[in-house]
Protein backbone atom coordinates (compact mmCIF):
# COMPACT_ATOMS: atom_id res chain seq x y z
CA UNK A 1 -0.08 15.49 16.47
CA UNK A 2 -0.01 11.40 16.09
CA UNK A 3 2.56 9.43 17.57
CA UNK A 4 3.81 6.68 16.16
CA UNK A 5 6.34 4.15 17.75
CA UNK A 6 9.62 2.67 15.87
CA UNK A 7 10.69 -0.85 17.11
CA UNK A 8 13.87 -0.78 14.83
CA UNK A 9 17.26 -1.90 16.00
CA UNK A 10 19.36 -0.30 13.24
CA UNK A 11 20.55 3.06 12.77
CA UNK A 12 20.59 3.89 9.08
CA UNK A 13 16.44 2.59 9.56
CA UNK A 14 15.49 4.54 11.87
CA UNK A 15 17.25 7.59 10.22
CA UNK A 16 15.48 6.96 7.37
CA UNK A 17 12.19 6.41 8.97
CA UNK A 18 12.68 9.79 10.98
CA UNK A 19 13.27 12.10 7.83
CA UNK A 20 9.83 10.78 6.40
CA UNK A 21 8.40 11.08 9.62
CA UNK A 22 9.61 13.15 11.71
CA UNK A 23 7.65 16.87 10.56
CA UNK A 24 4.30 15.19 10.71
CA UNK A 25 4.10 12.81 13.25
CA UNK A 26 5.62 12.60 17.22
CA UNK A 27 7.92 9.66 16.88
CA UNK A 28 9.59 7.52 19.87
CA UNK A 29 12.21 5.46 18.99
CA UNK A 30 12.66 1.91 20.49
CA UNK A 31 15.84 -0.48 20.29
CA UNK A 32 14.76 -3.55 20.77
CA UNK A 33 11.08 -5.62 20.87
CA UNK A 34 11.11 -5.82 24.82
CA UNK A 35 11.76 -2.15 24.71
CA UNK A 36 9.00 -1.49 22.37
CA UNK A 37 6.14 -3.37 24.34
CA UNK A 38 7.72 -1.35 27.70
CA UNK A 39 6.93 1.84 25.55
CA UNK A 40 3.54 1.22 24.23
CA UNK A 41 2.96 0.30 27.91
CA UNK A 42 4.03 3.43 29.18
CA UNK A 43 3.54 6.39 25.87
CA UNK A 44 0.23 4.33 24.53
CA UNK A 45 1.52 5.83 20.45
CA UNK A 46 -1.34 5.70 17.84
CA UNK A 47 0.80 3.23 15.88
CA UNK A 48 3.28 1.17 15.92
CA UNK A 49 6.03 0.41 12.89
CA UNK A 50 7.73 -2.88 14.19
CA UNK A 51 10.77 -4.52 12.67
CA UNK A 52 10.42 -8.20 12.82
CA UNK A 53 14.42 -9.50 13.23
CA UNK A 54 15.05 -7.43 16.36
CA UNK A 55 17.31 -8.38 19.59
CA UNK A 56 16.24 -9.27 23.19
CA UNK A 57 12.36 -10.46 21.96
CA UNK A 58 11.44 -10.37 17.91
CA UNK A 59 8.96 -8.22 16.47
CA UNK A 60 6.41 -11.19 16.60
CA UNK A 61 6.97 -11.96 20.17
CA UNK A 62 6.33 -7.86 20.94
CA UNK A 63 3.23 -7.60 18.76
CA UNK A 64 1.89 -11.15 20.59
CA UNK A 65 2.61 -8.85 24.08
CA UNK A 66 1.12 -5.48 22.64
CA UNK A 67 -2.02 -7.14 21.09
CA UNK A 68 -2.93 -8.83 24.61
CA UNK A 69 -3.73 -5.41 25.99
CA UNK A 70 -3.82 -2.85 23.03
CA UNK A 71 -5.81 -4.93 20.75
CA UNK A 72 -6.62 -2.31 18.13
CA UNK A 73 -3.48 -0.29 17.79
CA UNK A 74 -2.66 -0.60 14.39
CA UNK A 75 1.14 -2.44 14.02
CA UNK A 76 2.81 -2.26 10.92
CA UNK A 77 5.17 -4.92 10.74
CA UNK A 78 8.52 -4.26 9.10
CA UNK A 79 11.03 -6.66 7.66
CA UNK A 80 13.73 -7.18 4.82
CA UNK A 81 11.87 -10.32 4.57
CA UNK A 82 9.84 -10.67 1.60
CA UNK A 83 9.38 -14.40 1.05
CA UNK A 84 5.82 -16.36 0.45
CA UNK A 85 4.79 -16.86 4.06
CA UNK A 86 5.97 -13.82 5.75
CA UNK A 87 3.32 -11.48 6.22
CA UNK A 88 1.19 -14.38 7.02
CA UNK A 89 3.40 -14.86 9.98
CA UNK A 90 3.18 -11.18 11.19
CA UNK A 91 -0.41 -10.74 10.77
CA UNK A 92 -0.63 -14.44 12.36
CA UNK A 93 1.57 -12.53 15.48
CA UNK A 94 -0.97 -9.61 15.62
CA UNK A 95 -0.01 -7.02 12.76
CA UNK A 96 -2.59 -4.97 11.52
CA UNK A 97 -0.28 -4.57 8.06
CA UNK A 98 3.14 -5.91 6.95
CA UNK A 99 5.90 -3.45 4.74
CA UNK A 100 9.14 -4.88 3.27
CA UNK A 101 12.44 -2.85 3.19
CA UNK A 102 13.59 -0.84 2.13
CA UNK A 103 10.81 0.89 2.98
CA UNK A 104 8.92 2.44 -0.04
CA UNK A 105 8.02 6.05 1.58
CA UNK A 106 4.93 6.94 -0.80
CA UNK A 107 3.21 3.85 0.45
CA UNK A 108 4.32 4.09 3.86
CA UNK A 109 2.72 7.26 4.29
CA UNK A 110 -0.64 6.03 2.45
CA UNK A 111 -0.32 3.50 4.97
CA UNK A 112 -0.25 5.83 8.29
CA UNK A 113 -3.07 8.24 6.37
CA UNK A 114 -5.00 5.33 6.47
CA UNK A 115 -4.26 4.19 10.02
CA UNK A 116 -4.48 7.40 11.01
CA UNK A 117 -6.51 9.70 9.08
């Protein structure tokens, strides 16, 4: 079974992300972006779903530290944000693909299937 890592600091997202998730893939569950990098570090997951606004270091700051020694785990980045600009910034930071919330679920998990296989 895949693992995937969720760099998400709020609770109603990560629920949400878990009860699409949780049956098919291994999941680990970070708070924060420092937090996140630590666990890709020490759990090396075969993708990473990473919220951009998170507390401590952002979700561009953690993808910047992943990609320096994982550079082809796929990170999906994350973010309520859906203005012109903003998925240039994330795949700028290192994402491999950008998702705006709410999350849609169908092409989330077309998303991992392709990541993934």
């Amino acid at each position: 079974m895949k693992t995937i890592l969720i760099v998400e600091d709020i609770e109603l997202n990560i629920d949400l992300l878990t009860q699409i998730l949780e049956e098919d893939y291994n999941l680990i569950i970070a708070k924060d972006g420092a937090q996140g990098v630590s666990l890709v570090e020490q759990n090396k997951p075969d993708l990473v779903l990473m919220d951009i606004s998170l507390p401590v270091m952002d979700g561009y700051e953690a993808t910047r530290n992943i990609r320096r020694k994982f550079q082809s785990l796929p990170i999906i980045g994350l973010s309520a944000h859906a203005m012109q600009g903003d998925e240039e910034k994330a795949r700028a930071a290192g994402c491999t693909d950008y998702l705006t919330k709410p999350v849609d679920d169908v092409l989330l998990l077309r998303k991992l299937k392709e990541y993934l296989g």
